[in-house]
N, C-alpha and C. Protein backbone atom coordinates (compact mmCIF):
# COMPACT_ATOMS: atom_id res chain seq x y z
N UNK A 1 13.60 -50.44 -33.69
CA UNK A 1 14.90 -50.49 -34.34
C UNK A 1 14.73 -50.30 -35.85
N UNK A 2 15.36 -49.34 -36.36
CA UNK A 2 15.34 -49.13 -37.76
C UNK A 2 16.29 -49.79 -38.40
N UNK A 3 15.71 -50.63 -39.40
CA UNK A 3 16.93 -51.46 -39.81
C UNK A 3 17.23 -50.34 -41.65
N UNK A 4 18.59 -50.18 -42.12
CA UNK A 4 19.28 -50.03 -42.80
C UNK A 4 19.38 -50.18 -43.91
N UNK A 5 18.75 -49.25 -45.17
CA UNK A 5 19.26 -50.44 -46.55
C UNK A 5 20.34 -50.90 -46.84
N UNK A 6 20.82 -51.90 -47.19
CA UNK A 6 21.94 -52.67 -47.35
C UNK A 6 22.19 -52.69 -49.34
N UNK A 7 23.65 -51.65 -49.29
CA UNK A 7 24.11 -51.38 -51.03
C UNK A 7 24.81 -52.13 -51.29
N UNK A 8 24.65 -52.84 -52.46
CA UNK A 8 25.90 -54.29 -52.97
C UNK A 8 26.47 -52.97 -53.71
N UNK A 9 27.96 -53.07 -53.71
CA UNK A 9 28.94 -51.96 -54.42
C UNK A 9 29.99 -53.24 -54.86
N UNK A 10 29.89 -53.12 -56.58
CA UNK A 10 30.41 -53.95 -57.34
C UNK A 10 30.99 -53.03 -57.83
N UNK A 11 33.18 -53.37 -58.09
CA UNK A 11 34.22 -52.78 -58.56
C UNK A 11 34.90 -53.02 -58.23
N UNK A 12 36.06 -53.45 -59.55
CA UNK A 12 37.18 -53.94 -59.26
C UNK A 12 38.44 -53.03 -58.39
N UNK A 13 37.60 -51.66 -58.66
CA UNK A 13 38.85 -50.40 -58.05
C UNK A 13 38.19 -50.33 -56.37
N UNK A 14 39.08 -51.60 -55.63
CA UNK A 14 38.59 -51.33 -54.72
C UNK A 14 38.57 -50.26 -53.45
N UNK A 15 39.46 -49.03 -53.92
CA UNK A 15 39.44 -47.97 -53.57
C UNK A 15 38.43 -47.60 -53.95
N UNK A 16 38.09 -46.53 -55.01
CA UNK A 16 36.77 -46.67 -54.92
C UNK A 16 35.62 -46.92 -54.30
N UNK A 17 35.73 -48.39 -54.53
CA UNK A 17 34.61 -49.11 -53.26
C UNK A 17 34.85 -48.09 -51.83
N UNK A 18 36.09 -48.71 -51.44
CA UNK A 18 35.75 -47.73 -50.14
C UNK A 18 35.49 -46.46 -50.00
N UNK A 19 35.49 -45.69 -51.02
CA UNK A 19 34.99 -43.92 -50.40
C UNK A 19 34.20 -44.24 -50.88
N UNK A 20 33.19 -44.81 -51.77
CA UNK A 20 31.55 -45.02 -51.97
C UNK A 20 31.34 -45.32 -51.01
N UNK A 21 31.47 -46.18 -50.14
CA UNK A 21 30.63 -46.98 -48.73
C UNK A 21 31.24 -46.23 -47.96
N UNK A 22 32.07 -45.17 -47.62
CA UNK A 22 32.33 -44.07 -46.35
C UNK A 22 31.16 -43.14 -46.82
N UNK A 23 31.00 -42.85 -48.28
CA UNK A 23 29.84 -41.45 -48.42
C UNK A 23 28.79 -42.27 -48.21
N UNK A 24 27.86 -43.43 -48.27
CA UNK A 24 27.53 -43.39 -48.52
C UNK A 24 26.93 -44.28 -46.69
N UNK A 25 27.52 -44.49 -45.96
CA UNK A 25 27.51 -44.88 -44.81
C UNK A 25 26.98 -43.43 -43.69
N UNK A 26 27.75 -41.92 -44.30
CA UNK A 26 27.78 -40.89 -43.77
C UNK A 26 25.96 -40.85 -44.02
N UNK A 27 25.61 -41.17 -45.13
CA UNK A 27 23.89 -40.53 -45.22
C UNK A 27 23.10 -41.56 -44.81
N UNK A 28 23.58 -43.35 -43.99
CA UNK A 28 23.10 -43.56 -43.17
C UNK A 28 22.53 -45.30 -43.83
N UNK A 29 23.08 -45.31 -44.95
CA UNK A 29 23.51 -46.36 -45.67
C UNK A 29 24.66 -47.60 -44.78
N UNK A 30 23.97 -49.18 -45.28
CA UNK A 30 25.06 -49.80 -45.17
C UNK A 30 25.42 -50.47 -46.24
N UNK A 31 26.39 -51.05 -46.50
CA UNK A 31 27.19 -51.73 -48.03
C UNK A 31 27.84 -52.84 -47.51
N UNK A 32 27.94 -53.53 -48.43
CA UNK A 32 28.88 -54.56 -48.67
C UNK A 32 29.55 -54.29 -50.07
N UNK A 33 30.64 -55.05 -50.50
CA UNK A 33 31.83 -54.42 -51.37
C UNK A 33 31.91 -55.92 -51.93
N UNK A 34 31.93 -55.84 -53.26
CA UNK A 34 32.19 -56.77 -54.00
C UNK A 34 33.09 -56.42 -55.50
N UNK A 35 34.28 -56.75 -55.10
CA UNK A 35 35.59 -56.61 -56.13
C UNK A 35 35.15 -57.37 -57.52
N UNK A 36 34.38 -58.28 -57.45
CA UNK A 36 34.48 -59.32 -58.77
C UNK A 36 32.68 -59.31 -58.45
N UNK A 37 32.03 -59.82 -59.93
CA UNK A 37 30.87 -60.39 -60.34
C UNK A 37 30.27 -61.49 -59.35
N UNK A 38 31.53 -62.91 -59.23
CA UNK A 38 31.06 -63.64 -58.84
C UNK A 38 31.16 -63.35 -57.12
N UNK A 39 31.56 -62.54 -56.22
CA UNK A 39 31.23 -61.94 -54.91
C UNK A 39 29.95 -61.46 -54.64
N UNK A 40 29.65 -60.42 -55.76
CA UNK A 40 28.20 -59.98 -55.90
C UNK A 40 27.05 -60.63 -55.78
N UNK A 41 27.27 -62.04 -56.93
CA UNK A 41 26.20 -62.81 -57.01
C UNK A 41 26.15 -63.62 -55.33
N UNK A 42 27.59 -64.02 -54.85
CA UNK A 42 27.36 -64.35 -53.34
C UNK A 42 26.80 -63.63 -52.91
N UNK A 43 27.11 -62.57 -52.60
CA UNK A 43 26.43 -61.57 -51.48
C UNK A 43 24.57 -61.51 -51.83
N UNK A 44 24.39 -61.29 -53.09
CA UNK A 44 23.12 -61.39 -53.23
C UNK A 44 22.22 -62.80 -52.75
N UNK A 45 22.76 -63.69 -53.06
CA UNK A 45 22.34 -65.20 -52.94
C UNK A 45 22.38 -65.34 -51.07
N UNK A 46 23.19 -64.69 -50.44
CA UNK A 46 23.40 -64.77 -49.01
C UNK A 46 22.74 -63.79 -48.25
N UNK A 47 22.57 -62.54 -48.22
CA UNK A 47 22.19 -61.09 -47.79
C UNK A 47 20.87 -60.89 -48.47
N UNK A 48 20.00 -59.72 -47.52
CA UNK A 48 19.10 -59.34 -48.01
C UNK A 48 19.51 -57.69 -48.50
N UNK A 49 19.82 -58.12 -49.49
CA UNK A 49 20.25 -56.82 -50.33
C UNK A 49 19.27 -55.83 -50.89
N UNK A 50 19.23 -54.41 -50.54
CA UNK A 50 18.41 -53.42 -51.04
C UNK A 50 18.63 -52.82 -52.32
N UNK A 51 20.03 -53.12 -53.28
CA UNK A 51 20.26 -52.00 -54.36
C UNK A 51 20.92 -52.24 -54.47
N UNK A 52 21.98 -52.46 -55.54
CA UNK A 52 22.87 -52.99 -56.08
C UNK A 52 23.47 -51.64 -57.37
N UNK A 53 24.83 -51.58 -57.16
CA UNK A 53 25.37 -50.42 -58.00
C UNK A 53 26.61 -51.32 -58.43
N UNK A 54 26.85 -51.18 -59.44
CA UNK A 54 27.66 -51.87 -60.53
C UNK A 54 28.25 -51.68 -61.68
N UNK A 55 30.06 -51.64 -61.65
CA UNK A 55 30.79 -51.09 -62.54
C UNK A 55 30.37 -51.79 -64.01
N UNK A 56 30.74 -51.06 -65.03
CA UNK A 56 30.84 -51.83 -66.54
C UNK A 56 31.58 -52.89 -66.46
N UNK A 57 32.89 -52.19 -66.97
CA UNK A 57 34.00 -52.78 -66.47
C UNK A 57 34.78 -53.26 -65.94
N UNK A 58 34.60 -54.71 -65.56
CA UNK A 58 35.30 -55.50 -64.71
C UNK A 58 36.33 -56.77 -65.08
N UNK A 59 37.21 -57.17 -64.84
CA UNK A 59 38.23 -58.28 -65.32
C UNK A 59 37.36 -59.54 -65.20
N UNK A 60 36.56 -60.41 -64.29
CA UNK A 60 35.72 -61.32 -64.51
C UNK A 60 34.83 -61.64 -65.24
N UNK A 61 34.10 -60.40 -64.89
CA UNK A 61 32.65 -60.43 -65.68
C UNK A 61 32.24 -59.10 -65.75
N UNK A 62 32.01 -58.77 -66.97
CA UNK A 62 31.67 -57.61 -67.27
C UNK A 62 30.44 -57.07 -66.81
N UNK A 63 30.31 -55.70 -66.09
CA UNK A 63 28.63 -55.20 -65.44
C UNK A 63 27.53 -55.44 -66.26
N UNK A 64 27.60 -55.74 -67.72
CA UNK A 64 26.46 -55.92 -68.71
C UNK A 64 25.66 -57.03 -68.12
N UNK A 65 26.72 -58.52 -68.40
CA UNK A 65 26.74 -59.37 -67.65
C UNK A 65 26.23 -59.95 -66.45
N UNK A 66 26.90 -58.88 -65.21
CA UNK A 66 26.33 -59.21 -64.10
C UNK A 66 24.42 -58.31 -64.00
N UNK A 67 24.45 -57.41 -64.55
CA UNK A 67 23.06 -57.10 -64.82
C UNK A 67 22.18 -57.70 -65.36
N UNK A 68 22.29 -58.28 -66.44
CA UNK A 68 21.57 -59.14 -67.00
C UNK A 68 21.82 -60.78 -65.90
N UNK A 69 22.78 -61.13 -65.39
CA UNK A 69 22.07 -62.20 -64.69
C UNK A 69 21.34 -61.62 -63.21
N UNK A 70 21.89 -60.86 -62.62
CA UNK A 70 21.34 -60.00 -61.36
C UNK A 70 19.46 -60.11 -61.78
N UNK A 71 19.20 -59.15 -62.85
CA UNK A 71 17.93 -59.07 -63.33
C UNK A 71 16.99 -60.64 -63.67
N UNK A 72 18.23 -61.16 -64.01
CA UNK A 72 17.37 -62.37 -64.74
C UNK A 72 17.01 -63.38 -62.88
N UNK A 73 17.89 -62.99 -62.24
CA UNK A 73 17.66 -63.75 -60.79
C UNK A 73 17.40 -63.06 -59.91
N UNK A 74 17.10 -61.84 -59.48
CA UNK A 74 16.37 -60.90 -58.73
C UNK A 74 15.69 -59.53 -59.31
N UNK A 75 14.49 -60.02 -59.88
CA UNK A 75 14.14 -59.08 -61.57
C UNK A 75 13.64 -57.65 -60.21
N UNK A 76 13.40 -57.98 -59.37
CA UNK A 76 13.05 -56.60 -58.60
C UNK A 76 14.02 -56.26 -57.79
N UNK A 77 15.45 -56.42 -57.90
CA UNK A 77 16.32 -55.56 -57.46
C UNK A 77 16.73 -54.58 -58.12
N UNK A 78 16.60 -53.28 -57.44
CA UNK A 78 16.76 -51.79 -58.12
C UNK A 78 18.58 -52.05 -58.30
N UNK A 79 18.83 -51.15 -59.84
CA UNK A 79 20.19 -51.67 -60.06
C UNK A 79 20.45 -50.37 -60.65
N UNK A 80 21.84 -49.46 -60.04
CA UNK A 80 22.54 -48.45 -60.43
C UNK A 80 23.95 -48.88 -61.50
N UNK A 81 23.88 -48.91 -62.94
CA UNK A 81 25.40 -49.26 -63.20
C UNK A 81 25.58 -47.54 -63.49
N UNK A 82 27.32 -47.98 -63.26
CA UNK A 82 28.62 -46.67 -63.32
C UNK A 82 29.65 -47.39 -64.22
N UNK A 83 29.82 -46.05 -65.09
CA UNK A 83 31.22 -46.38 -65.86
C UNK A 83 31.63 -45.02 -66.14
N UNK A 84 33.19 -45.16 -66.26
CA UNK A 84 33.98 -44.07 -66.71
C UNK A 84 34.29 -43.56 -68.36
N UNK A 85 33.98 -45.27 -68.90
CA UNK A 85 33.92 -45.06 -70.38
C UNK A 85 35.02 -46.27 -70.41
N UNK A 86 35.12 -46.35 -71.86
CA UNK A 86 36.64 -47.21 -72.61
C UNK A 86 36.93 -46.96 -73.60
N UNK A 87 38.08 -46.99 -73.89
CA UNK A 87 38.86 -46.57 -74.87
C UNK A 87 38.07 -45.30 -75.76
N UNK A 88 37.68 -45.67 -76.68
CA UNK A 88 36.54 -44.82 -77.86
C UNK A 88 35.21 -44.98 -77.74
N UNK A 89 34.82 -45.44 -76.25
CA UNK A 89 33.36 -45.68 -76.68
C UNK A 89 32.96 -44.85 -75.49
N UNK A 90 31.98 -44.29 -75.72
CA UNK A 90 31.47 -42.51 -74.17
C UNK A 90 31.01 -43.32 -73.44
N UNK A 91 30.94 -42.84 -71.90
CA UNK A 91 30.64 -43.14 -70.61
C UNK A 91 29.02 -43.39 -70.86
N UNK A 92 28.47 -42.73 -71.87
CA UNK A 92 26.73 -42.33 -71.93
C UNK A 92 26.39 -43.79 -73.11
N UNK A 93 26.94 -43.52 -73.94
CA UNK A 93 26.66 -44.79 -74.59
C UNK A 93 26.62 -46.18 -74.35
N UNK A 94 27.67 -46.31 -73.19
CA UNK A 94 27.39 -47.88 -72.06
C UNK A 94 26.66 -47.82 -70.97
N UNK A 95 26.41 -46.32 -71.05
CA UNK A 95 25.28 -46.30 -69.62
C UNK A 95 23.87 -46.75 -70.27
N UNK A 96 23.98 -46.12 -71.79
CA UNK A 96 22.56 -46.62 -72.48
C UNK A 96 22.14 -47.83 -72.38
N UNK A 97 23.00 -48.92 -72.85
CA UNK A 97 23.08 -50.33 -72.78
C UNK A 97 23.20 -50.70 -71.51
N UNK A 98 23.84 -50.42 -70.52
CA UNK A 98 23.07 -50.82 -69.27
C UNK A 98 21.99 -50.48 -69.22
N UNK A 99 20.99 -49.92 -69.21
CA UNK A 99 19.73 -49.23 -68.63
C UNK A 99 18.79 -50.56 -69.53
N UNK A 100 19.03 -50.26 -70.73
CA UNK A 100 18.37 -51.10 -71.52
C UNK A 100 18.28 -52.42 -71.04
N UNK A 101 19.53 -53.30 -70.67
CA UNK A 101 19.47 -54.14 -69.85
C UNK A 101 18.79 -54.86 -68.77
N UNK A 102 18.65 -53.44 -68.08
CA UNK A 102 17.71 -53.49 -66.84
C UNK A 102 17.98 -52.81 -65.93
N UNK A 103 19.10 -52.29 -65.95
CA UNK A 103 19.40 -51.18 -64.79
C UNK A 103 18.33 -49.71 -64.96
N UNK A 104 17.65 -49.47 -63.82
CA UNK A 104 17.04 -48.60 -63.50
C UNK A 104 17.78 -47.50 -63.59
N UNK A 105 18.78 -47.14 -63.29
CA UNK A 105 20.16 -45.68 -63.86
C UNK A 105 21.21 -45.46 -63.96
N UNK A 106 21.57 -44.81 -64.13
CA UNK A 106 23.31 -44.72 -64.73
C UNK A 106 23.91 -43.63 -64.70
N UNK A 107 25.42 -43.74 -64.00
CA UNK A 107 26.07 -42.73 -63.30
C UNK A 107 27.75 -42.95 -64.38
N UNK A 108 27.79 -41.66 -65.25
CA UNK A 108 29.07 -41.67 -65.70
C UNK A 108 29.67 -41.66 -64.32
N UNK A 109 31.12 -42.11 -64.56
CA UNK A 109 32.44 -41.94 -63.58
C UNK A 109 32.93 -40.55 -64.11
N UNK A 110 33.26 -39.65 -63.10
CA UNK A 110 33.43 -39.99 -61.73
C UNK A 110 31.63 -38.71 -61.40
N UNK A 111 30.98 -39.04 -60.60
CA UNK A 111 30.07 -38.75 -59.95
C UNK A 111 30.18 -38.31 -58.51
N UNK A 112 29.32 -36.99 -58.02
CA UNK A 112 29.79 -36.77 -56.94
C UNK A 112 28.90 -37.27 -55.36
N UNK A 113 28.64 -37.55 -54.88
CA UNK A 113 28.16 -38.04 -53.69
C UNK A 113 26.95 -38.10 -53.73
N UNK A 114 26.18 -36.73 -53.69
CA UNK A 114 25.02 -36.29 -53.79
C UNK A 114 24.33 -36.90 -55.07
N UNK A 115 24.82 -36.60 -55.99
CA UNK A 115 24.01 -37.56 -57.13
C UNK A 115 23.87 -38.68 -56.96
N UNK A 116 24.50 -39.85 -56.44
CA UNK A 116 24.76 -41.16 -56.15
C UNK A 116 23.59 -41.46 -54.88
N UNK A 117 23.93 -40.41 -54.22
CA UNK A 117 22.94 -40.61 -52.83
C UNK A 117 21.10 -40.43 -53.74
N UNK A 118 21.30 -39.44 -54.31
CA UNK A 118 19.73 -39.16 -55.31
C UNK A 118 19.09 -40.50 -55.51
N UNK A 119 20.04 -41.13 -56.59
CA UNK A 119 19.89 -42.01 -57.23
C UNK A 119 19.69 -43.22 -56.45
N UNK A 120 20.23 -43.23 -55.49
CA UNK A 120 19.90 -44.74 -54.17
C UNK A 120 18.62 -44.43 -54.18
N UNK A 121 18.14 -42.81 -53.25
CA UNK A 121 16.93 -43.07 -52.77
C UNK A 121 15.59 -43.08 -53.90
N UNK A 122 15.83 -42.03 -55.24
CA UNK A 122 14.81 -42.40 -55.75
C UNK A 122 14.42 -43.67 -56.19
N UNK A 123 15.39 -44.51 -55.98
CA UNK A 123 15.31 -46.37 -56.53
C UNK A 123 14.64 -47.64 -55.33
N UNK A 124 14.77 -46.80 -54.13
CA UNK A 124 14.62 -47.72 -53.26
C UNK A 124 13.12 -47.61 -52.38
N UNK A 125 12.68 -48.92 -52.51
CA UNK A 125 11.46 -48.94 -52.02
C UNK A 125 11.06 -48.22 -50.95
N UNK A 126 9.73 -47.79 -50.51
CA UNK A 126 9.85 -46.92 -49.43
C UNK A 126 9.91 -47.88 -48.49
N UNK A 127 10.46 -47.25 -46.82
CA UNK A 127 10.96 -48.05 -45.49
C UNK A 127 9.23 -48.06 -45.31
């Protein structure tokens, strides 16, 4: 039995969430969906989670935030943050500061499937 990597998908647009975890289910992926920071940190604390992808911008807790505690409490979980940008500040310039953080890469919004799928597998340990 081949078991599945399992993607924590952190975002408040929980649309979103769901066509990430339909594409990303199609290449054979499973997910769990976490609307808020503090869901995430459940799911991580509960699940054996493979990868974790995570908005900037969130109303709870901001992705900086949840990266830096994610890292500081599972320093070897591979971590994708995504942002679309805000107001005056570029999508690339908060992807910088995530990375720096600890996120292993960074996906301006909006991104198309295939890049996202890239980016899972070059991050994830081999099966």
């Amino acid at each position: 039995m081949t078991i599945r990597p399992l993607i924590l998908l952190v975002d408040d647009d929980v649309t979103l969430l769901q066509v990430i975890a339909g594409h990303l289910h199609l290449e054979g992926f499973e997910t769990v969906l976490a609307p808020t920071a503090a869901q995430a940190i459940q799911f991580l604390q509960d699940l054996t989670i493979s990868l974790a992808v995570v908005d900037i911008f969130m109303p709870d807790q901001d992705g900086m935030e949840t990266i830096g505690e994610v890292r500081a409490r599972w320093p070897r979980l591979p971590i994708i943050a995504m942002s679309g940008g805000w107001r005056t500040i570029s999508p690339d310039t908060i992807l910088e500061t995530a990375k720096a953080l600890g996120a292993q890469d960074a996906l301006a919004k909006p991104f198309d499937r295939q890049t996202l799928v890239e980016a899972i597998r070059r991050l994830l340990p081999p099966a």
